[in-house]
Protein backbone atom coordinates (compact mmCIF):
# COMPACT_ATOMS: atom_id res chain seq x y z
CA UNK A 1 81.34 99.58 76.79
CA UNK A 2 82.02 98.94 80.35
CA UNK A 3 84.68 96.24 81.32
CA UNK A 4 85.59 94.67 84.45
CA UNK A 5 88.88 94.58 86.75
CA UNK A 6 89.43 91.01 86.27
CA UNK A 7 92.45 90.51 85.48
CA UNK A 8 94.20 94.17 85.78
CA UNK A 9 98.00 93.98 86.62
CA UNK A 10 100.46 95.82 87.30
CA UNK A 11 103.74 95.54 85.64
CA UNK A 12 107.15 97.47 86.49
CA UNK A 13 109.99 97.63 83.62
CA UNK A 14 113.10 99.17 83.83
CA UNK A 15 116.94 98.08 84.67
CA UNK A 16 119.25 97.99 87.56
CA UNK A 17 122.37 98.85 86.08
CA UNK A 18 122.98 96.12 83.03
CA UNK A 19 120.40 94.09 84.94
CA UNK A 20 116.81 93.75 83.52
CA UNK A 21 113.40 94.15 85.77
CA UNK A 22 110.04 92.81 85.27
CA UNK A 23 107.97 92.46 88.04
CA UNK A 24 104.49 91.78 87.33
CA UNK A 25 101.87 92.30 90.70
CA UNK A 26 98.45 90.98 90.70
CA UNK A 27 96.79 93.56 92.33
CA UNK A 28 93.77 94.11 94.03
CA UNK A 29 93.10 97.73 93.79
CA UNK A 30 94.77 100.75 92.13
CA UNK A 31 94.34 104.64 92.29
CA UNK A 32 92.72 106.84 89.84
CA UNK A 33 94.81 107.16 86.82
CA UNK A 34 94.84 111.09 86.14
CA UNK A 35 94.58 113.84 88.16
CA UNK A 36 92.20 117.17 88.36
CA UNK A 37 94.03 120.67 87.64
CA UNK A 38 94.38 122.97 90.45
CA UNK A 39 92.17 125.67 90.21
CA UNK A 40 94.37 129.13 89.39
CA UNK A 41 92.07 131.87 90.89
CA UNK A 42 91.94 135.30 88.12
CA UNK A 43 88.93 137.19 89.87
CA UNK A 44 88.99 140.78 89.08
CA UNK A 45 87.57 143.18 91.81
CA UNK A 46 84.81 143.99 88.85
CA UNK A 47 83.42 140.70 88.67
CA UNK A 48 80.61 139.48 90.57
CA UNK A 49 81.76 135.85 91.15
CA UNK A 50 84.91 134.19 91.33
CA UNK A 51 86.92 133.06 87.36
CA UNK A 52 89.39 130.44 87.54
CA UNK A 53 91.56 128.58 85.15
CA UNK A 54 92.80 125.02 85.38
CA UNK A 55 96.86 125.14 86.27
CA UNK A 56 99.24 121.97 86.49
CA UNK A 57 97.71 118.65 87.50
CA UNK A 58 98.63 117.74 90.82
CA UNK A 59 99.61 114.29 90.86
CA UNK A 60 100.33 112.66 94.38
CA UNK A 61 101.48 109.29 95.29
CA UNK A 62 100.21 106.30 93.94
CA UNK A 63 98.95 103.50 96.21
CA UNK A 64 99.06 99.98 94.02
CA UNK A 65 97.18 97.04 97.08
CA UNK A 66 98.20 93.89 96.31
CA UNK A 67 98.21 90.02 98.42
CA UNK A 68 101.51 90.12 100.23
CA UNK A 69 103.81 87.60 97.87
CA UNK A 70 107.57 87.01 99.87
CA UNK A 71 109.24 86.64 95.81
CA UNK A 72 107.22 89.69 94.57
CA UNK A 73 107.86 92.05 97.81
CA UNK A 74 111.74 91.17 97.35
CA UNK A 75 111.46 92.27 94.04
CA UNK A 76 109.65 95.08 94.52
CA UNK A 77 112.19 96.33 97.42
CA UNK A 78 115.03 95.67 95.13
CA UNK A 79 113.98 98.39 92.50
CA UNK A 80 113.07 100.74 94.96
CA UNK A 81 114.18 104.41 94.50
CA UNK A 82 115.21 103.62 90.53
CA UNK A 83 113.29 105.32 87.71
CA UNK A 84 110.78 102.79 86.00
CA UNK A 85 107.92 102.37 83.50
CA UNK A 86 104.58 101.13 85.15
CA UNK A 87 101.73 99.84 83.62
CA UNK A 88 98.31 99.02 84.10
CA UNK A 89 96.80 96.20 82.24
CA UNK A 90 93.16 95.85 81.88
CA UNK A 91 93.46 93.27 79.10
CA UNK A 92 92.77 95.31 76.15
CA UNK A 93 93.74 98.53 77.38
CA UNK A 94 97.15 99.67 78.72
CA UNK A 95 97.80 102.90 80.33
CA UNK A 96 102.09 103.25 81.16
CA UNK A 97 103.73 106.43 82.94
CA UNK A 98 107.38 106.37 84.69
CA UNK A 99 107.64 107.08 88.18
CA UNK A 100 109.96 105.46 91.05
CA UNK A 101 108.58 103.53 93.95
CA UNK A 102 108.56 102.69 97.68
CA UNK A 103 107.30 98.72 99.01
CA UNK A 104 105.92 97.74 101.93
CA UNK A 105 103.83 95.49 104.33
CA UNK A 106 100.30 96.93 104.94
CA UNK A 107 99.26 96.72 109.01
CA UNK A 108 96.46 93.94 109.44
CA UNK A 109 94.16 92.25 111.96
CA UNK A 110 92.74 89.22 112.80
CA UNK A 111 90.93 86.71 110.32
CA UNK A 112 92.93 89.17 107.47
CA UNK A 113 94.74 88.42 104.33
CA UNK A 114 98.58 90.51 104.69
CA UNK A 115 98.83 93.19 102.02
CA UNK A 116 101.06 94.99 100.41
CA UNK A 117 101.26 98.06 98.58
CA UNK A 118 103.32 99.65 95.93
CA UNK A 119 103.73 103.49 96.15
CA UNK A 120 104.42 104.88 93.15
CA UNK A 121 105.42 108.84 92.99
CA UNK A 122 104.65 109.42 89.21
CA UNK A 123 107.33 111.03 87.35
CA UNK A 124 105.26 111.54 83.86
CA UNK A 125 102.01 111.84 82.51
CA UNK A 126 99.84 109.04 82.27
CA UNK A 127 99.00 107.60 78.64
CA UNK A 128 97.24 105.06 77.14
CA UNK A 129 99.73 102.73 75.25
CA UNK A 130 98.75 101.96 71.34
């Protein structure tokens, strides 16, 4: 069954020495939540095209968009650099990996909304909470 992104957010857990952090972001896009494996090349001289086998997923850095929100974006640049938990909420679904992160300001025009985004470099693999 298909479902929409209404209502997906994006919430960070984790602490700051004793100090608690939840910082939930209403965002307005997110990346893809998995990544391909690179391809490990095992073609022998005899073969007539080339064999490969799937190696580590590469994951890269995760770009979370959201509406630039002062209170939000001085959260988010006060748990920069620490390790957290992130998750996506899609309503019924959850999917939570750990990972630290980097805020900022996105560059904008005229007649445009200010963004920011959350970059998230992923420091687990990505699972879909019971």
């Amino acid at each position: 069954m298909a479902i929409s992104t209404q209502g997906t957010i994006l919430n960070i857990t984790g602490t700051k020495g004793e100090t608690p952090i939840n910082i939930d972001v209403a965002i307005k896009s997110f990346p893809d939540l998995g990544a391909a494996p690179a391809a490990i090349e095992v073609t022998c001289l005899s073969d007539d095209s080339q064999k490969f086998i799937p190696g580590i997923k590469g994951m890269a850095a995760m770009e979370f968009v959201a509406n630039y929100d002062a209170s939000v974006f001085e959260q988010l640049v006060g748990a920069e650099g620490l390790d957290l938990t992130y998750k996506v909420n899609f309503g019924e679904t959850e999917y939570s990996f750990s990972g630290k992160h980097n805020a900022l300001i996105v560059g904008a025009g005229l007649n445009a909304a200010v963004d920011m985004k959350v970059v998230v470099l992923p420091g687990s693999k990505i699972t879909k909470v019971a």
